[in-house]
N, C-alpha and C. Protein backbone atom coordinates (compact mmCIF):
# COMPACT_ATOMS: atom_id res chain seq x y z
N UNK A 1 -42.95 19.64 -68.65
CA UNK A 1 -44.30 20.05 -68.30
C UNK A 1 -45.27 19.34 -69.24
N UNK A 2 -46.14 18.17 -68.78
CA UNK A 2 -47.23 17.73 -69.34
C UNK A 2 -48.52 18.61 -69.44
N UNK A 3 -49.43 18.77 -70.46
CA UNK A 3 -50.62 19.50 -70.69
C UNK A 3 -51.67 18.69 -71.12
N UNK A 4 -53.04 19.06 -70.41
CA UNK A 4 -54.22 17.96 -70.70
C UNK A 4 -55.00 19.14 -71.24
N UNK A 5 -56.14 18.72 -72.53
CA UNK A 5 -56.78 19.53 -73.41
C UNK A 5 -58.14 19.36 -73.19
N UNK A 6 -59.22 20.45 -73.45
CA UNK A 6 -60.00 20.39 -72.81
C UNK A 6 -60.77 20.89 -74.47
N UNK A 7 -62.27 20.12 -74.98
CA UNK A 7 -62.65 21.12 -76.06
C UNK A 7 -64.43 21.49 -75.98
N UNK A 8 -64.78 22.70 -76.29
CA UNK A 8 -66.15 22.58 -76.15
C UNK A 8 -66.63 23.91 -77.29
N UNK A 9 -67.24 23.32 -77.54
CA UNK A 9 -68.18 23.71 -78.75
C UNK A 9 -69.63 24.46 -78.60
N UNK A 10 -69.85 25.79 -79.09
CA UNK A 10 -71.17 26.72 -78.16
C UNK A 10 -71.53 26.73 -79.77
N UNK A 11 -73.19 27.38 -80.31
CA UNK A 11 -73.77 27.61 -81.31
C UNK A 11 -73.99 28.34 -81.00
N UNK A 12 -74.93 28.77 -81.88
CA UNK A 12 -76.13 29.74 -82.00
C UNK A 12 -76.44 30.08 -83.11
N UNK A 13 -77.69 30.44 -83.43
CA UNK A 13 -78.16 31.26 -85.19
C UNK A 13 -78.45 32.90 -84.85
N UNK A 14 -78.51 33.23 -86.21
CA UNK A 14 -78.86 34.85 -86.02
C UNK A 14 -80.16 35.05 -86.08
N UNK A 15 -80.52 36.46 -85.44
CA UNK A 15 -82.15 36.67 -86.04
C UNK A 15 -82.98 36.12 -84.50
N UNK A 16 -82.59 35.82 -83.85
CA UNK A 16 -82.68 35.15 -82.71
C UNK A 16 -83.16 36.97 -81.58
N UNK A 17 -84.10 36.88 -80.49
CA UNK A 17 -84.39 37.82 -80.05
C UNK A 17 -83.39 38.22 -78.95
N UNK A 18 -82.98 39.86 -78.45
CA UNK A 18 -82.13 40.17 -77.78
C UNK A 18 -81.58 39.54 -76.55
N UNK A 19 -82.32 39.44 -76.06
CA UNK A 19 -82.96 38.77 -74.44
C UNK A 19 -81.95 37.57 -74.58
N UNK A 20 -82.70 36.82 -75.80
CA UNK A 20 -82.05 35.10 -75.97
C UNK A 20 -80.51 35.16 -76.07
N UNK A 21 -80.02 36.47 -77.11
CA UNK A 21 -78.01 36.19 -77.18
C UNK A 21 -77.71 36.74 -75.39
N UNK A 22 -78.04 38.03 -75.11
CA UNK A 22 -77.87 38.47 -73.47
C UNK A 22 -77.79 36.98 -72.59
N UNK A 23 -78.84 36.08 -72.89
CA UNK A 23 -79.19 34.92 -71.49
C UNK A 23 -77.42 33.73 -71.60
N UNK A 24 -77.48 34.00 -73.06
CA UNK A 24 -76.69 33.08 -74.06
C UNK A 24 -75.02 33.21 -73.73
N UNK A 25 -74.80 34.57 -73.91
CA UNK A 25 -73.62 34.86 -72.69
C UNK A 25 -73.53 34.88 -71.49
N UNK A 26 -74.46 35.56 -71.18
CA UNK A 26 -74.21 34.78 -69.53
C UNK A 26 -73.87 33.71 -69.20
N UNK A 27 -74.81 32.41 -70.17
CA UNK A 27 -74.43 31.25 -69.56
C UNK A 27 -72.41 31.15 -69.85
N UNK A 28 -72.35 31.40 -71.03
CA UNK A 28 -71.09 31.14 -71.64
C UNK A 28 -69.78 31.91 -70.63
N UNK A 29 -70.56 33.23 -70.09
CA UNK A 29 -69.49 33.27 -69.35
C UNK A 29 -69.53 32.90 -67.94
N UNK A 30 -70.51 32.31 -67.27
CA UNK A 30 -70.55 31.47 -66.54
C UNK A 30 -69.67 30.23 -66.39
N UNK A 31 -69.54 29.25 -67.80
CA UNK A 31 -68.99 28.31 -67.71
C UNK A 31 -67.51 28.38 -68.11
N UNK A 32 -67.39 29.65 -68.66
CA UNK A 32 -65.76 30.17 -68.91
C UNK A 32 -65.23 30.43 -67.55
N UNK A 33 -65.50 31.15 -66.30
CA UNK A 33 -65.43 30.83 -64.89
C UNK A 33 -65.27 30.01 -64.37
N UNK A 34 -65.96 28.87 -64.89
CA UNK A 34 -66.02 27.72 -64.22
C UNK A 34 -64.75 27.40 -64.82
N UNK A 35 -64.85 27.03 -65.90
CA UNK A 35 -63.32 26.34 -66.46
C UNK A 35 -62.44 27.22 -66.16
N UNK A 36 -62.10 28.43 -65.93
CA UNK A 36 -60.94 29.06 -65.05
C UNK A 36 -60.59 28.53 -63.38
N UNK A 37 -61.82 28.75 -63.11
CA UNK A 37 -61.53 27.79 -61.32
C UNK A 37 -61.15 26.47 -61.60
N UNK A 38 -61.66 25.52 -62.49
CA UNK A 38 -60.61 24.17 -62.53
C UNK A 38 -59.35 24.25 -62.91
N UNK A 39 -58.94 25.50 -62.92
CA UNK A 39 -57.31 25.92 -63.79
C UNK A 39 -57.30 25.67 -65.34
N UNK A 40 -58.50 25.24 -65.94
CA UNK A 40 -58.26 25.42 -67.37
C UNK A 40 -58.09 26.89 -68.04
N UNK A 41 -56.90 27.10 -68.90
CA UNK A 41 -57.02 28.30 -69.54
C UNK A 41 -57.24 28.33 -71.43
N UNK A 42 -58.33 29.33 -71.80
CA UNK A 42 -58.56 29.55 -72.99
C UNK A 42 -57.60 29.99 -74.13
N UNK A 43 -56.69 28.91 -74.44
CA UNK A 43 -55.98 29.13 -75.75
C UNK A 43 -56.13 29.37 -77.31
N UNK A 44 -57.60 29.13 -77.54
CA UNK A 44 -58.17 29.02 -78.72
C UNK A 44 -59.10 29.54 -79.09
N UNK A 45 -59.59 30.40 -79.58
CA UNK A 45 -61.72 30.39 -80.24
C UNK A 45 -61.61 30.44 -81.44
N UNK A 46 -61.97 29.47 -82.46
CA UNK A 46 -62.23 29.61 -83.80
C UNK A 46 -64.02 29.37 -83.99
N UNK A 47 -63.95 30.30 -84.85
CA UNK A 47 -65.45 30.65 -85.78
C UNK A 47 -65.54 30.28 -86.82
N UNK A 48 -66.87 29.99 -87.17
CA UNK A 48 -67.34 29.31 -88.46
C UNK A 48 -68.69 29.91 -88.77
N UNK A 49 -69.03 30.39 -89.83
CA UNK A 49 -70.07 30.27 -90.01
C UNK A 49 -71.36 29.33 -90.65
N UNK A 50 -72.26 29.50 -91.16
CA UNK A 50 -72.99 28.30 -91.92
C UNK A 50 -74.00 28.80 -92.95
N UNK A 51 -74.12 28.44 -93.56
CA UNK A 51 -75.01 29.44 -94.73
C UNK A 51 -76.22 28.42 -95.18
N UNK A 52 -77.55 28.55 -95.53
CA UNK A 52 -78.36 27.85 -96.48
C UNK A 52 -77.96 27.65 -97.63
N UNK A 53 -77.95 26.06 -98.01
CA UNK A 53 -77.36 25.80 -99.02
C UNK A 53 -77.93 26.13 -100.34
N UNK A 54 -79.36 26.48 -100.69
CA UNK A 54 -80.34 27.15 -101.66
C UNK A 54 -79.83 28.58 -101.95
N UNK A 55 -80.28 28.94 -100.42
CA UNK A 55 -80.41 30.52 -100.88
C UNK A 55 -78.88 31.50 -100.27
N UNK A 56 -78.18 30.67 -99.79
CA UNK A 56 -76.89 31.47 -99.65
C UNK A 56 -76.75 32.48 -98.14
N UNK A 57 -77.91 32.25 -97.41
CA UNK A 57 -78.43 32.76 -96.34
C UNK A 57 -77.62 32.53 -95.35
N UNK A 58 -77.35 33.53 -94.16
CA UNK A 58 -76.69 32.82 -93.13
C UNK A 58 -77.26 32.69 -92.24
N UNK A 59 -76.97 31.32 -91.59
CA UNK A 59 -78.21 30.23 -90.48
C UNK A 59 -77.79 30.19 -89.64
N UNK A 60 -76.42 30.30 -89.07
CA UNK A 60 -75.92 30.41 -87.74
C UNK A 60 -74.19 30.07 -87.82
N UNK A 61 -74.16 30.08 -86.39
CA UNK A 61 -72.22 29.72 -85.99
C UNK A 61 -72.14 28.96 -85.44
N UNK A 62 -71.02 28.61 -85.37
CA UNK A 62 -70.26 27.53 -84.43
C UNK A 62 -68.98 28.01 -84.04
N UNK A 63 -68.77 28.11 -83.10
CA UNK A 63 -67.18 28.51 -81.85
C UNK A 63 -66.82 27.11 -80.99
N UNK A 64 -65.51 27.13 -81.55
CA UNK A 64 -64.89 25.94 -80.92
C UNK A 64 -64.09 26.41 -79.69
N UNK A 65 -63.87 26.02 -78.64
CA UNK A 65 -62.97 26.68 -77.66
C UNK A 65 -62.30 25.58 -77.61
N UNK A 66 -60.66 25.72 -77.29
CA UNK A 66 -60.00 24.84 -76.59
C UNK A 66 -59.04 25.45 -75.76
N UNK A 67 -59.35 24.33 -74.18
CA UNK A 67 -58.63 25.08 -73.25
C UNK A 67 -57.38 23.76 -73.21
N UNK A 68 -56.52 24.47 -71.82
CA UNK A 68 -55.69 23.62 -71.83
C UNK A 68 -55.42 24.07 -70.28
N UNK A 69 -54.47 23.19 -69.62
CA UNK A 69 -54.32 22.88 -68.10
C UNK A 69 -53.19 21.91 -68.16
N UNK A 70 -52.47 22.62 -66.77
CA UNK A 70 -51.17 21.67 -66.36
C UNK A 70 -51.56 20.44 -66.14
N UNK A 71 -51.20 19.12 -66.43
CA UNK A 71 -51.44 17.86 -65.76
C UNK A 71 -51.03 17.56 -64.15
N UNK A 72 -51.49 17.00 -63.54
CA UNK A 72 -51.41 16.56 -62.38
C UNK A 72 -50.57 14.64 -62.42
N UNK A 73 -49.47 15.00 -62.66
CA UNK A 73 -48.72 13.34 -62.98
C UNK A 73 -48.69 12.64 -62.04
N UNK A 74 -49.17 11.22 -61.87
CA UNK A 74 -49.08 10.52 -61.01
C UNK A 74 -47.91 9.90 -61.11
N UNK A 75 -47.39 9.32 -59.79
CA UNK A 75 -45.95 8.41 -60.10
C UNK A 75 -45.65 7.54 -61.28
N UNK A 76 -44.57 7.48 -62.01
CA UNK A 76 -44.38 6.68 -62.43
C UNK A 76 -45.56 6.34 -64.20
N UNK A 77 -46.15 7.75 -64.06
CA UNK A 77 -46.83 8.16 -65.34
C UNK A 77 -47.11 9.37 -65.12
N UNK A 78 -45.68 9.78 -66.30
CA UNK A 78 -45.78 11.76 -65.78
C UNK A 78 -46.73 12.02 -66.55
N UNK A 79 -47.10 11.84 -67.84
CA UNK A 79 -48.37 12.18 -69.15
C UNK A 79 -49.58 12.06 -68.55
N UNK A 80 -49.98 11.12 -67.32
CA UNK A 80 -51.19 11.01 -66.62
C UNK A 80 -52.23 12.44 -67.66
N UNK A 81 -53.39 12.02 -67.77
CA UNK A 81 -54.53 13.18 -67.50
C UNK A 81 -56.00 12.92 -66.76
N UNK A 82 -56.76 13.83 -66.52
CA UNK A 82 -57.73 13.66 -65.74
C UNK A 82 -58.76 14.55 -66.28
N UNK A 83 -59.74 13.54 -66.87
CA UNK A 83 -60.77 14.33 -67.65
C UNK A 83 -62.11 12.94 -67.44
């Protein structure tokens, strides 16, 4: 069984108004849908945070997702991927 990897990277900072994180998931789980209907599935979420380097403050995140999906092998190149 060959596997093709898929990676995408979402932000955001804190302090940010309600409305804006609410709109912010939506989109995110919008496009988590989407990458389920192409058959990609979510194996991964790592978090990070980020701090001001002065004052020790925290400025926002970063979430890495990586999905992953069966390959579709063409003849004679089973590793094929399609991205």
């Amino acid at each position: 069984m060959q596997w093709e990897y898929h990676i995408e990277e979402t932000s955001g900072g804190y302090g940010v108004w309600p409305d804006t994180e609410k709109m912010a998931l939506d989109l995110l789980l919008e496009r988590l849908n989407k990458l389920g209907s192409e058959g990609w599935e979510l194996t991964l979420s790592e978090d990070a945070a980020f701090y001001e380097a002065t004052t020790a403050a925290l400025k926002g995140h970063v979430s890495v997702l990586i999905f992953k999906r069966q390959t579709q092998a063409e003849p004679g190149n089973p590793a094929t991927t399609h991205n």
